[in-house]
Protein backbone atom coordinates (compact mmCIF):
# COMPACT_ATOMS: atom_id res chain seq x y z
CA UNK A 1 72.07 77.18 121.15
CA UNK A 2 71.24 80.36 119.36
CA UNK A 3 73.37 83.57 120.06
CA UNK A 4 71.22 86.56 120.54
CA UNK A 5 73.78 88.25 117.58
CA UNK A 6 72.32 85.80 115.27
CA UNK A 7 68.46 86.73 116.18
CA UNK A 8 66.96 88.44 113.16
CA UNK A 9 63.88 90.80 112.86
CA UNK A 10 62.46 88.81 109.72
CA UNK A 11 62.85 85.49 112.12
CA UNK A 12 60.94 87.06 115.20
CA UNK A 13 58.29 88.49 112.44
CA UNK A 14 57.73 84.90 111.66
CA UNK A 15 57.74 83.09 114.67
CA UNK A 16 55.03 85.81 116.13
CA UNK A 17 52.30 84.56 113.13
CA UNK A 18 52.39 81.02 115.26
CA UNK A 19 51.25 83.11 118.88
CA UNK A 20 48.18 83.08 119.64
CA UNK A 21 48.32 86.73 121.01
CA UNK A 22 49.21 87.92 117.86
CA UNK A 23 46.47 86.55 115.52
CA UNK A 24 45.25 89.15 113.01
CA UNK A 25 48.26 91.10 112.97
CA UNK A 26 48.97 92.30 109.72
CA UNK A 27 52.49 92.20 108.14
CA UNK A 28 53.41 95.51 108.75
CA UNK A 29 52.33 95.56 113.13
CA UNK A 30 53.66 92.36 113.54
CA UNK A 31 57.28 94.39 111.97
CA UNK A 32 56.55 96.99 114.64
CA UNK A 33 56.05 93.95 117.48
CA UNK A 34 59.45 92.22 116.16
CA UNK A 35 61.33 95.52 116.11
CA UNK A 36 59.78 96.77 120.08
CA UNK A 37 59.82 93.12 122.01
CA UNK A 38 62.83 91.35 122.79
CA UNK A 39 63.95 87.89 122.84
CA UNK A 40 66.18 86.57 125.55
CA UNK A 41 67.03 82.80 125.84
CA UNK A 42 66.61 81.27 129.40
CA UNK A 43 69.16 78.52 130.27
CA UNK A 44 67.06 75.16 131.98
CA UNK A 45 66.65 75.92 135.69
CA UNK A 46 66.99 79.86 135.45
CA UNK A 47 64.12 82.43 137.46
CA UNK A 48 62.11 84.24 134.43
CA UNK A 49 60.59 86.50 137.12
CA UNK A 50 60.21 85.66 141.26
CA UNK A 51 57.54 86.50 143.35
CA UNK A 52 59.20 89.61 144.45
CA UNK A 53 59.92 91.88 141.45
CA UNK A 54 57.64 94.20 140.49
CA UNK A 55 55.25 93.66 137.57
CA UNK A 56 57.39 95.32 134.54
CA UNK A 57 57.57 93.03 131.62
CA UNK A 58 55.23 90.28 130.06
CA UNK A 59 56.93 86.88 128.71
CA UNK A 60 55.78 85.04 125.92
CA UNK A 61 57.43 81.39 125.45
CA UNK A 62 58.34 80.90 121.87
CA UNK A 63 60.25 77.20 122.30
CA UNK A 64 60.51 75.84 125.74
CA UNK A 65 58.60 74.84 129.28
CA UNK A 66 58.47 76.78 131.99
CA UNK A 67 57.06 76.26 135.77
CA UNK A 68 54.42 78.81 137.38
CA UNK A 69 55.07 78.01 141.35
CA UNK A 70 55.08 79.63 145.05
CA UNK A 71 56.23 78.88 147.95
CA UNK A 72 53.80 77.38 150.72
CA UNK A 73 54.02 76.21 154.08
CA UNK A 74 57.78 75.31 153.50
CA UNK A 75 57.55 73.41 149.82
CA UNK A 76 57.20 74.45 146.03
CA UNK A 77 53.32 74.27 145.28
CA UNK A 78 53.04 73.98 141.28
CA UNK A 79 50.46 76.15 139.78
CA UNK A 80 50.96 75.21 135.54
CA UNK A 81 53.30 74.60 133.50
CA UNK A 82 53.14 76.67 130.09
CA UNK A 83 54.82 75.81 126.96
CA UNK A 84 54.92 77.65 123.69
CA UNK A 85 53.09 80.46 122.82
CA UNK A 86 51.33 80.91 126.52
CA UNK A 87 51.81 83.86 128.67
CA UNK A 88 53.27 85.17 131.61
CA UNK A 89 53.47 88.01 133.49
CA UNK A 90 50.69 89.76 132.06
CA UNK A 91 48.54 89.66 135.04
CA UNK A 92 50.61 92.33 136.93
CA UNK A 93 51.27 94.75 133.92
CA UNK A 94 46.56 94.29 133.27
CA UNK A 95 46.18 95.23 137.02
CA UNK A 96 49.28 97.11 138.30
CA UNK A 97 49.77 94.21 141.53
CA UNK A 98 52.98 92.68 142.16
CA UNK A 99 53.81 88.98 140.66
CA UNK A 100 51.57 86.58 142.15
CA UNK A 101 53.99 83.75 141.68
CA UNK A 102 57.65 83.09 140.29
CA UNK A 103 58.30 81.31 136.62
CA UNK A 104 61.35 79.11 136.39
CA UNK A 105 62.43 77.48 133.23
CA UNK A 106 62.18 73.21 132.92
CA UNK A 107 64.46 73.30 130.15
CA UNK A 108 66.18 75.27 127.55
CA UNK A 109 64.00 78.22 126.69
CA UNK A 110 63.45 81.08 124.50
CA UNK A 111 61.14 83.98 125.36
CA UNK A 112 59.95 86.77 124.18
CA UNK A 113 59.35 89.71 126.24
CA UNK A 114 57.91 93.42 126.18
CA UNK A 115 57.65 96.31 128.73
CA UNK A 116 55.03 97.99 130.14
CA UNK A 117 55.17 100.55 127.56
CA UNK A 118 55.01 98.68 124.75
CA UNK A 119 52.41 96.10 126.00
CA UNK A 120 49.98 98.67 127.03
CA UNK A 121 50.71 100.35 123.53
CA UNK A 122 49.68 97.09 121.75
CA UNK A 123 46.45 96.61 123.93
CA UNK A 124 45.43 100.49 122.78
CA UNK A 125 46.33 100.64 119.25
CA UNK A 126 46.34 96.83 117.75
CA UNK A 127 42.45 95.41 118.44
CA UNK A 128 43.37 91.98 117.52
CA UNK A 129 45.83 91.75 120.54
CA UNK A 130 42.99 92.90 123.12
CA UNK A 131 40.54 90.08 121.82
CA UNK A 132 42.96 87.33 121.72
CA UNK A 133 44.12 88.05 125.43
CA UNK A 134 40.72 87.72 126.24
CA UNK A 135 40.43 84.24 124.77
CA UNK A 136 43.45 83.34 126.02
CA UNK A 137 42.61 84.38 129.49
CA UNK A 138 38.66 82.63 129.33
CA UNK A 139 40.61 79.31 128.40
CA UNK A 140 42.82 79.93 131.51
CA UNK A 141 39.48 80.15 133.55
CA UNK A 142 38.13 77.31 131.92
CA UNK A 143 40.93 74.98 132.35
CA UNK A 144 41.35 75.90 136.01
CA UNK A 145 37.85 74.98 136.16
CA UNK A 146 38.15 71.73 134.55
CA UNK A 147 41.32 71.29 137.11
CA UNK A 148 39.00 71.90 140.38
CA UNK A 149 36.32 68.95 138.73
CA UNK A 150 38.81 66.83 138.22
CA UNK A 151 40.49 67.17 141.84
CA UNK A 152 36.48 66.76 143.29
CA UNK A 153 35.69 64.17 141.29
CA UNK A 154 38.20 61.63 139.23
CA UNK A 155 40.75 59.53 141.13
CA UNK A 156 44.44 59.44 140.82
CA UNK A 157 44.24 57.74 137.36
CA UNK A 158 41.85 59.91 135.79
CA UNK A 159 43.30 62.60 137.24
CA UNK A 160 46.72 62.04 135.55
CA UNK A 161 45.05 60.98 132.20
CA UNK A 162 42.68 64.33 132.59
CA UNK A 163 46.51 66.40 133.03
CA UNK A 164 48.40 64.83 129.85
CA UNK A 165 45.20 65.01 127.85
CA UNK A 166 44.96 68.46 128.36
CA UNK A 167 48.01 69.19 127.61
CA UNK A 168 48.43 67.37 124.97
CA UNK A 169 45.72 68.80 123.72
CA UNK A 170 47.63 72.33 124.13
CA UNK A 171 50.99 71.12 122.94
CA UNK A 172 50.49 68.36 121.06
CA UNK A 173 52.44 67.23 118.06
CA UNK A 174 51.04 64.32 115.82
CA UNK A 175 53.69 61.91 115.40
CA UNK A 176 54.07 58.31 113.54
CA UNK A 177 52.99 56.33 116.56
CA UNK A 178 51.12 58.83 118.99
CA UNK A 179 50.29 62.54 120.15
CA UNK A 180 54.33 63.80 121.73
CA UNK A 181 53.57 65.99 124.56
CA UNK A 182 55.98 69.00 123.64
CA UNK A 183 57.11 70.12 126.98
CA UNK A 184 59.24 69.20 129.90
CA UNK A 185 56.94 67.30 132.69
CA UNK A 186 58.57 64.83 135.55
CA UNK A 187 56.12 62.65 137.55
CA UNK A 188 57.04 65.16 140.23
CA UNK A 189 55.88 68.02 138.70
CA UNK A 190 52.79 66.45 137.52
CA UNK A 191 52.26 64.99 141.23
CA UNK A 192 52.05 68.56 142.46
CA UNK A 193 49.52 69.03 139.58
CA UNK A 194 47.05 66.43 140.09
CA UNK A 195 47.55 66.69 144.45
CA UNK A 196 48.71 63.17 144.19
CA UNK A 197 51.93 62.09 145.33
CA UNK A 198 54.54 61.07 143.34
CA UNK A 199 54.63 57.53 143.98
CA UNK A 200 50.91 57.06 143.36
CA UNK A 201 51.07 59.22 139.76
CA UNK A 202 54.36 56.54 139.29
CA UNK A 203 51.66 53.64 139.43
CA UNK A 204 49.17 55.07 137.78
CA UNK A 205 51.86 55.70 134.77
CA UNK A 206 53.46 52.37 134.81
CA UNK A 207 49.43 50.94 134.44
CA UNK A 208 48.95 53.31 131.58
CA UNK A 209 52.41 51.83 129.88
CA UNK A 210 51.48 48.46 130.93
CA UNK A 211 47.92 49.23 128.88
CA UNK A 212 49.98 50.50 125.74
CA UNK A 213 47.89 53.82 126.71
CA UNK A 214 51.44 56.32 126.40
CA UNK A 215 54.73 55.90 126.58
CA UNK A 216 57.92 58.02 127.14
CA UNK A 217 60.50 59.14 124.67
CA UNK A 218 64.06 59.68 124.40
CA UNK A 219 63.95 63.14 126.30
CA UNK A 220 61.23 62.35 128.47
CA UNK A 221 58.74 63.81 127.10
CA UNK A 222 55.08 62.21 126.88
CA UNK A 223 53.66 60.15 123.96
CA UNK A 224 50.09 59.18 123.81
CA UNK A 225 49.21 55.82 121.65
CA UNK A 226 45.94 55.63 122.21
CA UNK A 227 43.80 58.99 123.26
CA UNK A 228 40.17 57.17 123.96
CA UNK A 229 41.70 54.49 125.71
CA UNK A 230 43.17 57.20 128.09
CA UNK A 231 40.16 59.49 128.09
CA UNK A 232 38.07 56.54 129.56
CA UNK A 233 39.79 57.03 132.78
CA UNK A 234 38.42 60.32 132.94
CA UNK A 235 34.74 59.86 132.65
């Protein structure tokens, strides 16, 4: 694992041309993001921010997964899970309200972050950064309302296919034999997604494995062989 010592300016520079915040950033304000944000690397299982702390800093996830959840009736309700390049945070700093939930990492992370300062400086003086937040946030809406159809309408199996399609279709990675899901998902976690429970999302993916639909790899992260096989599940 990196050392923060090691963490260059030139390196953060380049790694904030891949975020979709920063699109249209020229050379020279992406310098001034690098040399104002901060990168901090979250250990698997650590609390980014709780549901407590007051709204002071926005994340960004540069490599890693992390888990947006609260606490309801007595269990962990699961409200996303984000992987590179999403946000967090950035509700509370837009309309000065406490966190509305608590981020905890899945795995090995490493995130960017910003104060208030700086964040609200960006939104005022770099235009690019206001429009893209507002794209990111309209796909935000328009996922959750995807989510809602799904729950309404699809059973169990489409409802899991509808999940890893969508994010695959956020984090996917083309590989030799399938789409790789790029973050950190148990059938537990995607149980609490779908409001299934986790032995019926376990059926439904050892039917999809049994179909040659996805598979598993070596750090348990999804691969999908065959995208319209899996998408007919959701119609």
């Amino acid at each position: 694992m990196l050392r923060m010592t090691e963490l260059k300016i030139d390196d953060t520079r380049n790694i904030l041309s891949d975020i979709k915040l920063f699109e249209g950033l020229t050379r020279t304000q992406l310098d001034w993001v690098a040399k104002h944000a901060h990168r901090r690397i979250f250990t698997a299982g650590m609390n980014v921010m709780t549901i407590e702390q007051p709204g002071e800093a926005v994340y960004i996830i540069l490599h890693g997964t992390v888990k947006i959840h609260i606490e309801q009736g007595g269990r962990d309700v699961i409200l996303s899970v984000l992987g590179s390049g999403d946000l967090l945070g950035e509700m509370s700093l837009i309309d000065s309200v406490g966190r509305s939930a608590s981020a905890i990492t899945l795995e090995n992370s490493l995130l960017l972050w910003m104060d208030k300062t700086t964040f609200n400086y960006l939104m005022d003086n770099f235009p690019p950064v206001a429009r893209n937040l507002v794209k990111i946030l309209s796909a935000r809406v328009r996922l959750s309302d995807q989510v809602i159809q799904s729950l309404a309408t699809l059973d169990v199996n489409g409802r899991v296919a509808r999940q890893i399609l969508a994010f695959a279709e956020r984090y996917g990675r083309e590989m030799a034999d399938g789409v790789q899901v790029r973050i950190v998902l148990t059938q537990s976690d995607l149980a609490d997604l779908v409001g299934a429970s986790r032995k019926r999302v376990n059926q439904a993916m050892v039917f999809f494995k049994e179909q040659g639909l996805l598979s598993t790899d070596a750090d348990g992260r999804f691969v999908i062989h065959d995208k319209v096989g899996l998408a007919r599940f959701c119609d």
